[in-house]
N, C-alpha and C. Protein backbone atom coordinates (compact mmCIF):
# COMPACT_ATOMS: atom_id res chain seq x y z
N UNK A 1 -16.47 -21.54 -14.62
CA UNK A 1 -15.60 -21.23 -13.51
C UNK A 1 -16.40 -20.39 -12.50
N UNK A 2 -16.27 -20.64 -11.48
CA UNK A 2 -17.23 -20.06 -10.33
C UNK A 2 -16.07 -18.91 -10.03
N UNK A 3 -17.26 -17.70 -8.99
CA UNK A 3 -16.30 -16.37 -9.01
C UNK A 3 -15.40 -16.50 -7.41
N UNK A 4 -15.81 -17.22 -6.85
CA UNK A 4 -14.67 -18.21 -5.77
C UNK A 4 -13.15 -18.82 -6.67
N UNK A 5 -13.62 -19.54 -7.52
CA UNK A 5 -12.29 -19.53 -8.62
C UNK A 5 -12.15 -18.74 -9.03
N UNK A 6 -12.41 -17.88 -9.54
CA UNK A 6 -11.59 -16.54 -10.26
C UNK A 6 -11.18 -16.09 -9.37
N UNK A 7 -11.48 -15.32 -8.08
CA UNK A 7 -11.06 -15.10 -7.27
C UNK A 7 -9.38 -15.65 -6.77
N UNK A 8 -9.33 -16.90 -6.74
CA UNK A 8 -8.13 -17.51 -6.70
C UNK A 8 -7.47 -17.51 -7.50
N UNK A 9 -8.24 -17.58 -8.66
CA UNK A 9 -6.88 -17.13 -9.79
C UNK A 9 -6.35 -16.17 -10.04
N UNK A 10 -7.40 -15.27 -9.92
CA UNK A 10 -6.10 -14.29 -9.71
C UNK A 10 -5.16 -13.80 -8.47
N UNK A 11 -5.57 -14.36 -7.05
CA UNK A 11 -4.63 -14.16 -6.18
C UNK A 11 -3.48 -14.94 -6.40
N UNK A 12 -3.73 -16.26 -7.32
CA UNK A 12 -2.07 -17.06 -7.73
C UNK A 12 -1.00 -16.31 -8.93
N UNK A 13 -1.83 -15.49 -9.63
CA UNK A 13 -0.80 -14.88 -10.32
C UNK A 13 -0.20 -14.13 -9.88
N UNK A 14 -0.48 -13.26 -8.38
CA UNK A 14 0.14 -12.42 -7.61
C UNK A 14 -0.38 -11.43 -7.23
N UNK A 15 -1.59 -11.11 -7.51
CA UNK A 15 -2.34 -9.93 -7.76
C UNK A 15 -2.66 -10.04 -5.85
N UNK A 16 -2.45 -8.61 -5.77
CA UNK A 16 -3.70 -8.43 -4.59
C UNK A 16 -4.16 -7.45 -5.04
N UNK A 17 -5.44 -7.71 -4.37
CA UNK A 17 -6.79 -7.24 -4.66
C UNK A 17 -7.65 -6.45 -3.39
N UNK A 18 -8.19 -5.77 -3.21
CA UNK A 18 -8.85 -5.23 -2.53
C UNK A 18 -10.13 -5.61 -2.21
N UNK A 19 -11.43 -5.61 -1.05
CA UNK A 19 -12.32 -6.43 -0.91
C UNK A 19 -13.19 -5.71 -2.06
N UNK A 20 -13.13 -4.24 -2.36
CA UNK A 20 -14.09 -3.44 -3.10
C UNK A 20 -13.58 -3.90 -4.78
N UNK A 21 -12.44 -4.55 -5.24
CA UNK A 21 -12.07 -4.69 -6.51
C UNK A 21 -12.24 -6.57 -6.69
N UNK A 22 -12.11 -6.99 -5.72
CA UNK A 22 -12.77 -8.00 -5.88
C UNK A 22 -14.53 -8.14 -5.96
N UNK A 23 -15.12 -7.44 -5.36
CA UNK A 23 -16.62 -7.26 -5.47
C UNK A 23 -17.11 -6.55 -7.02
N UNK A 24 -16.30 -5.50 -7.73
CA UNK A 24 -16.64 -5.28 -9.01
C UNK A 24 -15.73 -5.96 -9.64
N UNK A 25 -14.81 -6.33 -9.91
CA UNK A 25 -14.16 -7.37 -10.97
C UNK A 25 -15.34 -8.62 -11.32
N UNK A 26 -15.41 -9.39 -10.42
CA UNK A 26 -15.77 -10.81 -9.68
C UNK A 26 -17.42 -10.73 -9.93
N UNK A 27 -17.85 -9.63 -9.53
CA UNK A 27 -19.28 -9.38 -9.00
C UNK A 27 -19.59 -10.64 -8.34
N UNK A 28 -18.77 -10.59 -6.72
CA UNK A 28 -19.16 -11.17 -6.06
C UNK A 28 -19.99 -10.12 -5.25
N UNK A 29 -21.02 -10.61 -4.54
CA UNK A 29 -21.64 -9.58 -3.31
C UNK A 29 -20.96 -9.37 -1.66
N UNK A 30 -20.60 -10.52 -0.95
CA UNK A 30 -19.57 -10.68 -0.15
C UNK A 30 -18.16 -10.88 -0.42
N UNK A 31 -17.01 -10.26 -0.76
CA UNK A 31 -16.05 -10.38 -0.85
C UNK A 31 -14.90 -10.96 0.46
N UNK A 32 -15.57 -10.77 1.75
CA UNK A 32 -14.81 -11.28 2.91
C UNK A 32 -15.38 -12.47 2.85
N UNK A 33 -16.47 -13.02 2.88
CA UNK A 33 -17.29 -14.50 2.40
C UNK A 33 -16.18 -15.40 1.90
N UNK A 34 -15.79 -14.60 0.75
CA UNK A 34 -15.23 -15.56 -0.39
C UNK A 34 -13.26 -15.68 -0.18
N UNK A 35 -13.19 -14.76 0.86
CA UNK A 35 -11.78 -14.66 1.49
C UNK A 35 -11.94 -15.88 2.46
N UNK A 36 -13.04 -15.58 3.78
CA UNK A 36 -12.89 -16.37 4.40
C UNK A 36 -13.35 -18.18 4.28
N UNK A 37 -13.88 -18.36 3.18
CA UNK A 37 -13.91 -19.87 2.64
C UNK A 37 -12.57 -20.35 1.57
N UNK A 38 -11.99 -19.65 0.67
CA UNK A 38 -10.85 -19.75 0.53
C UNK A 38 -10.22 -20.42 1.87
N UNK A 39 -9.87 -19.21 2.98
CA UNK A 39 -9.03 -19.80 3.42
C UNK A 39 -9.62 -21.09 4.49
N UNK A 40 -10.78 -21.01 4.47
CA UNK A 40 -11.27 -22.50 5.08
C UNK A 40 -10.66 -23.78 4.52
N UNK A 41 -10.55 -23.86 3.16
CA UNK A 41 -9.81 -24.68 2.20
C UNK A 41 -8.72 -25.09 2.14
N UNK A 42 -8.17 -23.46 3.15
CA UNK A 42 -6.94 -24.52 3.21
C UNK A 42 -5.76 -23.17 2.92
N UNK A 43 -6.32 -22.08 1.76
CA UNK A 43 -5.52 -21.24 0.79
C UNK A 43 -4.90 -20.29 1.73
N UNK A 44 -3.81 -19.99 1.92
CA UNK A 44 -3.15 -19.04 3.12
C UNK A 44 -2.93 -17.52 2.50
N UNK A 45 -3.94 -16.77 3.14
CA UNK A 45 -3.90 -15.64 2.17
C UNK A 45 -4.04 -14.52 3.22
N UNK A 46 -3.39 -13.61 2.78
CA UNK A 46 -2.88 -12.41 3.88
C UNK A 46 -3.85 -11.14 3.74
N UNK A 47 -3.96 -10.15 4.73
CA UNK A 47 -4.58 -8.80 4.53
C UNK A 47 -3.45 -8.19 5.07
N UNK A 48 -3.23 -6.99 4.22
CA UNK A 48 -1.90 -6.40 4.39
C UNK A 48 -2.91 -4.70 4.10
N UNK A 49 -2.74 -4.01 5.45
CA UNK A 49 -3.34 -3.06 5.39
C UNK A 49 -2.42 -1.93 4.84
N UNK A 50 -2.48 -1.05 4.14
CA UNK A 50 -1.85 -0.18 2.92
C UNK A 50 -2.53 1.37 3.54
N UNK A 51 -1.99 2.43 3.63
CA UNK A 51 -2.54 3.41 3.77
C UNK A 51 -1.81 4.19 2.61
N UNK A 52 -2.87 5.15 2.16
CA UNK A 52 -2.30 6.07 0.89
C UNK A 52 -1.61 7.64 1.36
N UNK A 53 -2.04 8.21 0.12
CA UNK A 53 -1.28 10.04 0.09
C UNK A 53 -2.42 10.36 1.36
N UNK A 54 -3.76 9.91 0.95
CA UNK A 54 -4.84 10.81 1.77
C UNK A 54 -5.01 10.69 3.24
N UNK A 55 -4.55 9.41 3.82
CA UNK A 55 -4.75 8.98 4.44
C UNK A 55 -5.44 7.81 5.27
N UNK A 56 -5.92 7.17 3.71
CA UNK A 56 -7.31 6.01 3.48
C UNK A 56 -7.01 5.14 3.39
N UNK A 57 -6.94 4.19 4.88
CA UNK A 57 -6.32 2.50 4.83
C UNK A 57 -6.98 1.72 3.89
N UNK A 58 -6.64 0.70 2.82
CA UNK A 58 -7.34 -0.20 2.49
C UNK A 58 -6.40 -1.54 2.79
N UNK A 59 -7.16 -2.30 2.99
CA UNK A 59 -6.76 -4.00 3.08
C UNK A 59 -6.66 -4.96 1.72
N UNK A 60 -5.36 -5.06 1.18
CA UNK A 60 -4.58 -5.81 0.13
C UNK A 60 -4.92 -7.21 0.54
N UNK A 61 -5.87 -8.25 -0.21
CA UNK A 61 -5.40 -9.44 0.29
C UNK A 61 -4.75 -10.63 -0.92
N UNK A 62 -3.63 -11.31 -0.90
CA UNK A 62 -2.73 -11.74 -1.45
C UNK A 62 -2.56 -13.07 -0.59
N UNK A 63 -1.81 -13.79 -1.76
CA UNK A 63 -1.66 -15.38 -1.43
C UNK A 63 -0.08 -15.45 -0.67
N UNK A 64 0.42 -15.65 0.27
CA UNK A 64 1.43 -15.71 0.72
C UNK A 64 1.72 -17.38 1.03
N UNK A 65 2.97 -17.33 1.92
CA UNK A 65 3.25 -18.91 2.15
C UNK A 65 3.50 -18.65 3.76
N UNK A 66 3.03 -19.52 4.39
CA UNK A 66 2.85 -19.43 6.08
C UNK A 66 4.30 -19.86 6.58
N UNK A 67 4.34 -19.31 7.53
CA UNK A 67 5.73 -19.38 8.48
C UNK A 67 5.96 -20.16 8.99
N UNK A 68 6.69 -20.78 9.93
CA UNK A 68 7.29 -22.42 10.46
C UNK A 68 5.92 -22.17 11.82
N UNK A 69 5.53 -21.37 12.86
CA UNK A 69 4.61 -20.69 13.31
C UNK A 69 3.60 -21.11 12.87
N UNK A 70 3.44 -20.84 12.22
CA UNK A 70 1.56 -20.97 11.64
C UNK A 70 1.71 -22.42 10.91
N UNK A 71 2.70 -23.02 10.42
CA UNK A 71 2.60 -24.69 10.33
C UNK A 71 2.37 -25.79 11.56
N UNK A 72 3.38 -24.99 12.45
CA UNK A 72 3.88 -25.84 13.98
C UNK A 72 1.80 -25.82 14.55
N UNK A 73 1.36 -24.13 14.66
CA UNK A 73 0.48 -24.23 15.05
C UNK A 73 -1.01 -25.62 14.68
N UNK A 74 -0.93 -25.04 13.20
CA UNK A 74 -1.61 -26.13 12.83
C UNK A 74 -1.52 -27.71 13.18
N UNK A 75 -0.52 -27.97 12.65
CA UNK A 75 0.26 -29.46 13.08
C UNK A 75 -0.73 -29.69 14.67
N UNK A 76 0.10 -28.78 15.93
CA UNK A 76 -0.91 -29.19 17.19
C UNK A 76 -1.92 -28.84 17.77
N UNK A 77 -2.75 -28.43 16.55
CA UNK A 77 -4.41 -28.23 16.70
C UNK A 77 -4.57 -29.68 16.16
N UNK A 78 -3.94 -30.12 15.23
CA UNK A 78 -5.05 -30.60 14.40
C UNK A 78 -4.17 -31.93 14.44
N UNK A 79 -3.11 -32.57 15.39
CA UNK A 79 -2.61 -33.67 15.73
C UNK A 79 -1.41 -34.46 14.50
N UNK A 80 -2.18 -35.82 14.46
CA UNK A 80 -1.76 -36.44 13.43
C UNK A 80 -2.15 -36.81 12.43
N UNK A 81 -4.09 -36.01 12.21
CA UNK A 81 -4.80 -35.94 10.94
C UNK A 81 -4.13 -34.96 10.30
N UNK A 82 -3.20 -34.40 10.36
CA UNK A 82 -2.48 -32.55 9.63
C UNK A 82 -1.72 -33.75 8.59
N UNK A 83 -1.28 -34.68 8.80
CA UNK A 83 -0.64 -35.69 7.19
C UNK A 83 -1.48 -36.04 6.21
């Protein structure tokens, strides 16, 4: 299993993950790399920025399902090859 698949697997069980907990879980070296080819593929996956007690934003990214918006969009970028 490549760490691009693991990666996805665990964003389908629900997990979000952080780019720094994906880089030591995974030991991937680029963790936005492996976000942004995911979603080249196709996989619709969110960054949901989180700030804590301290004050220290981190970026959650998680598998979500896209809005009528971000379908419509697609659809008329990409015509009548989107079937």
């Amino acid at each position: 299993m490549t760490k691009k698949a693991k990666v996805l697997a665990a964003l389908r069980t629900g997990s979000e993950l952080t780019a720094k907990q994906i880089a030591s879980r995974y030991s991937v070296g680029n963790p936005y790399e492996v976000i942004r080819s995911l979603r080249a593929e196709g996989v619709c996956i969110y960054g949901n920025a989180k700030t804590n007690s301290k004050g220290d934003t981190n970026t959650f990214f998680r598998i979500g399902t896209p809005n009528r918006k971000m379908v419509a969009a697609a659809y008329a970028m990409l015509g009548a090859d989107a079937v």
